[in-house]
N, C-alpha and C. Protein backbone atom coordinates (compact mmCIF):
# COMPACT_ATOMS: atom_id res chain seq x y z
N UNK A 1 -4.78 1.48 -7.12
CA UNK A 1 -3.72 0.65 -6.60
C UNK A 1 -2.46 0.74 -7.49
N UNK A 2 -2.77 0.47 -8.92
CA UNK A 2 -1.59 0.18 -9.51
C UNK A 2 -1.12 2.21 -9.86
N UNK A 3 -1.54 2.86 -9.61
CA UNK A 3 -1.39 4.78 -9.48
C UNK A 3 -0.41 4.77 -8.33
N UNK A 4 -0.92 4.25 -7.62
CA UNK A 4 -0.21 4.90 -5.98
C UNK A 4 1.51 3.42 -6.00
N UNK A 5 1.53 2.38 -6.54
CA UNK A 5 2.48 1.58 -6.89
C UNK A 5 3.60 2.25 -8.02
N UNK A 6 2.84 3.16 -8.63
CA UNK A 6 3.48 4.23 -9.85
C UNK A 6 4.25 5.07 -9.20
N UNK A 7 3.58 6.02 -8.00
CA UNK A 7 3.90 6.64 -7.45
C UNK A 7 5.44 6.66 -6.73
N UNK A 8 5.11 5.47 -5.62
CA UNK A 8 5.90 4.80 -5.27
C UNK A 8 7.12 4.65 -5.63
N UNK A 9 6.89 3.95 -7.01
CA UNK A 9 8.56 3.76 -7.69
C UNK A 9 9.18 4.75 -8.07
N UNK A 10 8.27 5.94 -7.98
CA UNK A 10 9.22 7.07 -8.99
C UNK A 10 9.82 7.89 -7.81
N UNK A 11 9.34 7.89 -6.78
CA UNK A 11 9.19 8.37 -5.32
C UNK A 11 10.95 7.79 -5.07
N UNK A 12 11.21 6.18 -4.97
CA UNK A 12 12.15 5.71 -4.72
C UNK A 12 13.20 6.31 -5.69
N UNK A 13 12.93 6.05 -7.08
CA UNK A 13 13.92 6.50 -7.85
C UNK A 13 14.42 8.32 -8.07
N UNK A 14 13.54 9.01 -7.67
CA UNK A 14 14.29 9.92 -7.58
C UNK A 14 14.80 10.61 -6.32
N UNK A 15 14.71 10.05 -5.33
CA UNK A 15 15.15 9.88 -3.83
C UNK A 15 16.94 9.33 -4.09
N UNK A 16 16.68 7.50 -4.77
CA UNK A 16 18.05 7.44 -5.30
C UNK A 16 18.96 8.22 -5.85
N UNK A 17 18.64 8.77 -6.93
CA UNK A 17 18.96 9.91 -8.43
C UNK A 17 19.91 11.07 -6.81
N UNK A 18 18.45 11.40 -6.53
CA UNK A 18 19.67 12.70 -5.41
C UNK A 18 20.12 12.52 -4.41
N UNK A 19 20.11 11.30 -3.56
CA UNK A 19 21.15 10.48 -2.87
C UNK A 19 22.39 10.06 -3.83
N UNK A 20 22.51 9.81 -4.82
CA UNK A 20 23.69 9.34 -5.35
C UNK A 20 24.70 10.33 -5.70
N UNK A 21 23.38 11.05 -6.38
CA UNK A 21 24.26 12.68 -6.89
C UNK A 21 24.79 13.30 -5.77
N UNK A 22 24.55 13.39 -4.52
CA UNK A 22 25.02 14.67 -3.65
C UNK A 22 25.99 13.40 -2.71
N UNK A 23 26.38 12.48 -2.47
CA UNK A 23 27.15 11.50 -2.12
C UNK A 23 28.02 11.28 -2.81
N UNK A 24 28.16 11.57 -4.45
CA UNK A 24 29.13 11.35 -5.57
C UNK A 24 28.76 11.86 -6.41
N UNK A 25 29.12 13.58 -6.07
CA UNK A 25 29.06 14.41 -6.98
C UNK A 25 30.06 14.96 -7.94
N UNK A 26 30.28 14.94 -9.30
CA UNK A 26 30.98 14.84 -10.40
C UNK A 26 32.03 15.95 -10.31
N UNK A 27 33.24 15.16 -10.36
CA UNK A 27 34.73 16.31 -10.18
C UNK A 27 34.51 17.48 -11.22
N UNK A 28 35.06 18.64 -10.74
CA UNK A 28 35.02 19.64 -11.43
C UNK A 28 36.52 20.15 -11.72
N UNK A 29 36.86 20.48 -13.11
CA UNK A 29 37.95 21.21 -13.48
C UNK A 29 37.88 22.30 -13.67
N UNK A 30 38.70 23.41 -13.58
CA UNK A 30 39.44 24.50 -14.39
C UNK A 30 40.33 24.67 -14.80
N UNK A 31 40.76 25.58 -15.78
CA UNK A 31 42.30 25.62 -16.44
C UNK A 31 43.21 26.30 -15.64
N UNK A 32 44.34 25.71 -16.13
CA UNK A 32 45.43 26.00 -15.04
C UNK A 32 46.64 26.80 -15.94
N UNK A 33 46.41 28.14 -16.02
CA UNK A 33 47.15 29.16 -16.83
C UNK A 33 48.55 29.21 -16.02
N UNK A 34 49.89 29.17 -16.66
CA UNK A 34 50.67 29.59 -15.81
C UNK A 34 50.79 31.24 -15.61
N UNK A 35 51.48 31.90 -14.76
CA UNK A 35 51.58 33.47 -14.67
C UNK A 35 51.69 34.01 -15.94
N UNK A 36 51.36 34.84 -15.59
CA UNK A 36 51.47 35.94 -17.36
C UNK A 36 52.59 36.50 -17.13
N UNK A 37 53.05 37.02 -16.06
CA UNK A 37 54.31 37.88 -15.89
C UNK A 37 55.65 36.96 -16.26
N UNK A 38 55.61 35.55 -15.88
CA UNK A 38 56.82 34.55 -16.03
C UNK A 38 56.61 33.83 -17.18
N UNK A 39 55.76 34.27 -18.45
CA UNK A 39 55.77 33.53 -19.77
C UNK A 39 57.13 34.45 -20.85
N UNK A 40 57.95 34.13 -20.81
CA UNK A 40 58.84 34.37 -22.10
C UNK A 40 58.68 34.17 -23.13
N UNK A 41 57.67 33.15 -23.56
CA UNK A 41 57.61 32.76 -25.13
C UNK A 41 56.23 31.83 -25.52
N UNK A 42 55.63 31.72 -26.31
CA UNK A 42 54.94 30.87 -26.57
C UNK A 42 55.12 29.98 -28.32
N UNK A 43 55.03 28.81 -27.95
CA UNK A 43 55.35 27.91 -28.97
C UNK A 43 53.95 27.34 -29.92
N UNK A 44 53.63 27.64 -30.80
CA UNK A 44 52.43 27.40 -31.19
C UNK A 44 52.97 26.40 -32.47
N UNK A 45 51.95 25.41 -32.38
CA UNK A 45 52.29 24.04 -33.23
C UNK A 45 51.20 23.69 -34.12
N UNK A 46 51.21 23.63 -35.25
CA UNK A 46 49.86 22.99 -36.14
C UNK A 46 50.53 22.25 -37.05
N UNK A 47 50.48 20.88 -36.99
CA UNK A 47 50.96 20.28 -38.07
C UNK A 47 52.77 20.16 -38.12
N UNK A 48 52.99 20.59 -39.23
CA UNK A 48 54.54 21.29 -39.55
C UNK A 48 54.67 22.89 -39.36
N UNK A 49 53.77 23.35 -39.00
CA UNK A 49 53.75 24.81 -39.02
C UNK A 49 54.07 25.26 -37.42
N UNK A 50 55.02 25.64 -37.28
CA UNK A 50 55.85 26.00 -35.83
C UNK A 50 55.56 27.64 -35.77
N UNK A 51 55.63 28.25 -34.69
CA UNK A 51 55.65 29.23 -34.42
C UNK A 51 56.24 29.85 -33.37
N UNK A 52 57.47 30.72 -33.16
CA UNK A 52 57.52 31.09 -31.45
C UNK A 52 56.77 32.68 -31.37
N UNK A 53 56.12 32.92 -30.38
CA UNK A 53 56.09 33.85 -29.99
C UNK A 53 56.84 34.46 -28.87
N UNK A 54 57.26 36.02 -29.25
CA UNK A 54 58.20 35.87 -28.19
C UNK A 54 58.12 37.68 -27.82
N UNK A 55 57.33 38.29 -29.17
CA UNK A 55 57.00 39.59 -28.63
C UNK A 55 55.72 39.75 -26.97
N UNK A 56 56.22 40.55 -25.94
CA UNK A 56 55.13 40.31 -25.05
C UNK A 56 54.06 40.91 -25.27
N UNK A 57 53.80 41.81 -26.11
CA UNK A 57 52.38 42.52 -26.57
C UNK A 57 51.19 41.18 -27.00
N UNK A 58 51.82 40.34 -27.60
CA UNK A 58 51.65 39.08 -28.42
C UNK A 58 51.13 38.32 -27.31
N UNK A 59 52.42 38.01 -26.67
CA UNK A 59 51.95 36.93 -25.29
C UNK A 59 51.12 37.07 -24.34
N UNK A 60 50.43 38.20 -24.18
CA UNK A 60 49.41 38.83 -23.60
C UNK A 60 48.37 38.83 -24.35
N UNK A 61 48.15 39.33 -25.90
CA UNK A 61 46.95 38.79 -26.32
C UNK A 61 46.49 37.35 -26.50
N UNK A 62 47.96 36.78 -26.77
CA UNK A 62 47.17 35.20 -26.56
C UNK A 62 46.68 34.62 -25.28
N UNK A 63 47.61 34.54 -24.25
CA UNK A 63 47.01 34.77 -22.92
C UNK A 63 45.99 35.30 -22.60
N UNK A 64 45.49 36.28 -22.34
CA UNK A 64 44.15 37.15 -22.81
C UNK A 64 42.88 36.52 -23.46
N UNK A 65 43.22 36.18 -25.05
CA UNK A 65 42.57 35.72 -25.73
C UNK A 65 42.06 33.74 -24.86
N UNK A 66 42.85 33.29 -24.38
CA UNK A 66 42.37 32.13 -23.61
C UNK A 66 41.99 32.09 -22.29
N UNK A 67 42.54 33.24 -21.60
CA UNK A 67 42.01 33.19 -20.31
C UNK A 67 40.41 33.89 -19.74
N UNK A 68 40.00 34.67 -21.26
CA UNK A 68 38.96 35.71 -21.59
C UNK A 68 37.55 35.10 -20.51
N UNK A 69 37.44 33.53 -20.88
CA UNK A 69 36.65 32.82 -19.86
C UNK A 69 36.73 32.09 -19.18
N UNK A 70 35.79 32.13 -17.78
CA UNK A 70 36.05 31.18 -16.87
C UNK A 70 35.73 29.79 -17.22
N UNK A 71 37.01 29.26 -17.47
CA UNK A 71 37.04 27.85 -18.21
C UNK A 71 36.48 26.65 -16.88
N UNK A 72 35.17 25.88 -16.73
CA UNK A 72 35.07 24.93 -15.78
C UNK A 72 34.22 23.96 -16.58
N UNK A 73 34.72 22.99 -15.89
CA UNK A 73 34.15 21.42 -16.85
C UNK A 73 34.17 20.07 -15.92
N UNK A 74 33.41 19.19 -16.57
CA UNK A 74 33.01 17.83 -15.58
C UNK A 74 34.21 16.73 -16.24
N UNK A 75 34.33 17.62 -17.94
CA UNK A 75 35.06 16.46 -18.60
C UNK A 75 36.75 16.29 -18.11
N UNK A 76 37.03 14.94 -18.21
CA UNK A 76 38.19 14.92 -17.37
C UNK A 76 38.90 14.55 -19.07
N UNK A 77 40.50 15.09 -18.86
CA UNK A 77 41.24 14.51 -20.05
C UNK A 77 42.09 13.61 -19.66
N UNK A 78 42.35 12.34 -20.05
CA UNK A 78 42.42 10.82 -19.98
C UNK A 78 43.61 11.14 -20.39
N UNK A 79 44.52 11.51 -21.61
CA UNK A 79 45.18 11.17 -22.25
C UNK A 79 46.42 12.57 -22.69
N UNK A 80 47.17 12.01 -23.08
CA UNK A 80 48.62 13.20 -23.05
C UNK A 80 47.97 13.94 -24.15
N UNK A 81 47.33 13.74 -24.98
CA UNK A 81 47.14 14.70 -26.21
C UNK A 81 46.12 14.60 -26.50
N UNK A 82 44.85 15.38 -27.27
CA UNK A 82 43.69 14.63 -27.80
C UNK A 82 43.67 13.93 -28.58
N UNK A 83 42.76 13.20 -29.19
CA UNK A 83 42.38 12.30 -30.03
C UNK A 83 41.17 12.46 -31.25
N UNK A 84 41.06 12.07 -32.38
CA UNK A 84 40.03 12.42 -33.29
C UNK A 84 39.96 13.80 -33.81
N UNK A 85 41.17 14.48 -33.19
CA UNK A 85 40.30 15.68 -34.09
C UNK A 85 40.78 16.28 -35.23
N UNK A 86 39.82 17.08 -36.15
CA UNK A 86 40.17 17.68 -37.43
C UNK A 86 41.34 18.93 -37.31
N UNK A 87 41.36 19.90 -36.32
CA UNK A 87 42.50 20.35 -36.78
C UNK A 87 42.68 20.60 -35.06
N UNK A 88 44.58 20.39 -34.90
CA UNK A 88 44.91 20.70 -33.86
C UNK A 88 45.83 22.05 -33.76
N UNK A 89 46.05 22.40 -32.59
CA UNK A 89 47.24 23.74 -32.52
C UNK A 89 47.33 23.77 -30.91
N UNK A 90 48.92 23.19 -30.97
CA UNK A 90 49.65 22.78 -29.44
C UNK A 90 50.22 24.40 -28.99
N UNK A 91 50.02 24.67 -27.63
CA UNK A 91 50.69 25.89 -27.07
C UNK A 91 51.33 25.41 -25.89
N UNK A 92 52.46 25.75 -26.15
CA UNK A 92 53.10 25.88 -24.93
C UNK A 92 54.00 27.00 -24.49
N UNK A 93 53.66 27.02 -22.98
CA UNK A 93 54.06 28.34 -22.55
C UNK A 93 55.60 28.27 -21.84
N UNK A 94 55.86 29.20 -22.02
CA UNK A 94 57.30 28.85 -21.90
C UNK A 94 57.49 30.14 -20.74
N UNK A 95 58.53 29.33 -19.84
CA UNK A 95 59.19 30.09 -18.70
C UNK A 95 61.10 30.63 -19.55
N UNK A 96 61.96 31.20 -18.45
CA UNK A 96 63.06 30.78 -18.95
C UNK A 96 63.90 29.85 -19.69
N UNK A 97 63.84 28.61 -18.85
CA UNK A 97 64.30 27.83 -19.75
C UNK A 97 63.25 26.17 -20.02
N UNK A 98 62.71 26.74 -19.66
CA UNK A 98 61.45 24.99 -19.62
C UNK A 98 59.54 25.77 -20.15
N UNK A 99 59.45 24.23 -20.21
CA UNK A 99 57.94 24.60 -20.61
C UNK A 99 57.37 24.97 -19.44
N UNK A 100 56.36 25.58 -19.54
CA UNK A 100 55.41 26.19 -18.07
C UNK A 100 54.51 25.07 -18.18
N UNK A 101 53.69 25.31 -19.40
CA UNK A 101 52.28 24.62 -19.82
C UNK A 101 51.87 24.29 -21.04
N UNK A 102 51.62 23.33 -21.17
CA UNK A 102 51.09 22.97 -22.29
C UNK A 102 49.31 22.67 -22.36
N UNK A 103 48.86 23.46 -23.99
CA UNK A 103 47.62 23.43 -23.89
C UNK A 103 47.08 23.04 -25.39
N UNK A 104 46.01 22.73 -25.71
CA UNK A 104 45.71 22.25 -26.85
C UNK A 104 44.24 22.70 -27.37
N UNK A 105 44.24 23.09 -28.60
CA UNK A 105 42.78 23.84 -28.89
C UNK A 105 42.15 23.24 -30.52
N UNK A 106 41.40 22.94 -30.50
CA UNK A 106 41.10 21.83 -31.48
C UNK A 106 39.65 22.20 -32.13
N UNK A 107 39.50 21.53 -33.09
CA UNK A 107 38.10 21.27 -33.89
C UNK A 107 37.73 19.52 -34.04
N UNK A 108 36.62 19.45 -33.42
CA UNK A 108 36.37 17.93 -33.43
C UNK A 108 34.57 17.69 -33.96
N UNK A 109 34.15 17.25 -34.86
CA UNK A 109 32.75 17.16 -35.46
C UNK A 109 32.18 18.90 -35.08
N UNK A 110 32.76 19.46 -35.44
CA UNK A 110 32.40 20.63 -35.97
C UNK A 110 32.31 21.90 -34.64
N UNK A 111 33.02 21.18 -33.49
CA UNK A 111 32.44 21.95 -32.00
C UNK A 111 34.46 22.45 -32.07
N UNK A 112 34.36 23.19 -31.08
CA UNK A 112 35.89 23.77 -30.81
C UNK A 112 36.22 23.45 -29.16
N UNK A 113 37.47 23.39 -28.97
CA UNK A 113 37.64 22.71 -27.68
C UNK A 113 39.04 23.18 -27.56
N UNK A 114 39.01 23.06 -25.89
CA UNK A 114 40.19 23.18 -25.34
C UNK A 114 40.95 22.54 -24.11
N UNK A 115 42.10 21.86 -24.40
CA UNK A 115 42.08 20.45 -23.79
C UNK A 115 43.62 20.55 -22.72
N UNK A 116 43.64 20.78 -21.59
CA UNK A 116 44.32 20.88 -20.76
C UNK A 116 45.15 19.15 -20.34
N UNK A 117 45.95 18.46 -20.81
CA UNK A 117 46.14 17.16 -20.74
C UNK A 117 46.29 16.83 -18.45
N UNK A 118 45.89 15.93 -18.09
CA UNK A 118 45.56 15.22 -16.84
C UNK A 118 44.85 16.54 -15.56
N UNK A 119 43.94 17.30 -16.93
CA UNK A 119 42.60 18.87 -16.56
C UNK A 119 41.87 18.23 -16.71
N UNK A 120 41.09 19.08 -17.59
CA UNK A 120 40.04 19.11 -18.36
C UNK A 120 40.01 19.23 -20.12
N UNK A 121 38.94 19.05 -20.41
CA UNK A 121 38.58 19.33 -21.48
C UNK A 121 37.26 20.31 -21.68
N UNK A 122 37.62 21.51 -22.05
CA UNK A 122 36.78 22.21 -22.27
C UNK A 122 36.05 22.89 -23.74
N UNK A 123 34.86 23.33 -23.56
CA UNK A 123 34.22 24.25 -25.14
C UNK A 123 34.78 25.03 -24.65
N UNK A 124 35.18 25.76 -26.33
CA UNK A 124 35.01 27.05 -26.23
C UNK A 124 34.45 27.53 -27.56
N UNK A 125 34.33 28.94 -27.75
CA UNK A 125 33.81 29.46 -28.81
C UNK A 125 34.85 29.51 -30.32
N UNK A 126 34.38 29.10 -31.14
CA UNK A 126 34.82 29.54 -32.46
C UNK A 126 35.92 30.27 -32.36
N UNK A 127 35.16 31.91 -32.18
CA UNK A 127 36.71 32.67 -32.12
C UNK A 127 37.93 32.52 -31.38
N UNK A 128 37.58 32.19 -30.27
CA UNK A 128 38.82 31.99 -29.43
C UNK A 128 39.68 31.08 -30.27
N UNK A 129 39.51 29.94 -30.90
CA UNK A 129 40.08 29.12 -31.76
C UNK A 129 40.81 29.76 -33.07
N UNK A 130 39.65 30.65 -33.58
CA UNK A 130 40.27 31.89 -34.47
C UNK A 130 41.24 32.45 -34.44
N UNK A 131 41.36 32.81 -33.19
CA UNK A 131 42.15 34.25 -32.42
C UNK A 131 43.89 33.41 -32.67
N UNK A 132 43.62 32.55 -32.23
CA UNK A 132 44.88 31.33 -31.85
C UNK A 132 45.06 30.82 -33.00
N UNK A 133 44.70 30.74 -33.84
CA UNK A 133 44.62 29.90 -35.49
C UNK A 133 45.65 31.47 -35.66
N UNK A 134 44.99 32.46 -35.88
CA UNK A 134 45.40 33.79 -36.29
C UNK A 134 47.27 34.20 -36.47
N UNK A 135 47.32 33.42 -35.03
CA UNK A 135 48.72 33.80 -34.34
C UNK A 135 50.28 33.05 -35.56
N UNK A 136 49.22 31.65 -36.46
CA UNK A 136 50.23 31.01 -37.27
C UNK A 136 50.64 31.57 -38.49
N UNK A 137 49.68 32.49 -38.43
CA UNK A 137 49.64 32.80 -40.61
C UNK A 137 50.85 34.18 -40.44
């Protein structure tokens, strides 16, 4: 009696679990690169340490270097900039005369991330963070 009452409840609860999930299933992001052909410049920011890029050999490997994976995520970004983390480096992509996009690539408790402000927030790998760290020195 009290087996088949076991049964039962778990019967209900995971009936709920995938009724809820497929009725309100969790938004999905990707990054939103502007064109590669209409980037003129890229502005790379760490701290006090400014950077323009403006050779296009350059603007293509950084481009490149971030677009390398298909960036998709559940995490939504809340806020104009991130928060908490140990080291930041702001990019923005630049058209003629305005920003295209702005993007943000970070170290936070030891993981690397990349944070598209009212996107996503996505992992990424070490190097990619590297690659982009690379671009300041």
């Amino acid at each position: 009696m009290i087996l088949a009452l076991i049964v039962v409840i778990a019967l209900i609860v995971i009936l709920s679990y995938v009724y809820i999930t497929k009725r309100f299933p969790k938004e999905t992001f990707e990054l939103n690169l502007p064109e590669k052909e209409k980037i003129v410049s890229i502005k790379l920011e760490e701290g006090i340490s400014v950077k323009i890029v403006s050779d296009s050999t350059k603007i293509n490997d950084i481009y490149d270097t971030i677009a390398s994976a298909n960036y998709k995520t559940n995490n939504k970004s809340k806020t104009e900039m991130p928060k908490g983390y140990n080291t930041l480096i702001k990019l923005s992509f630049n058209y003629e005369d305005e920003v295209a996009t702005t993007i943000y690539v970070y170290t936070k408790n030891s993981k690397y991330y990349l944070e598209q402000s009212t996107n996503g927030i996505y992992d990424i790998d070490s190097n990619v963070f590297e690659a982009i760290e690379n671009y300041l020195i």
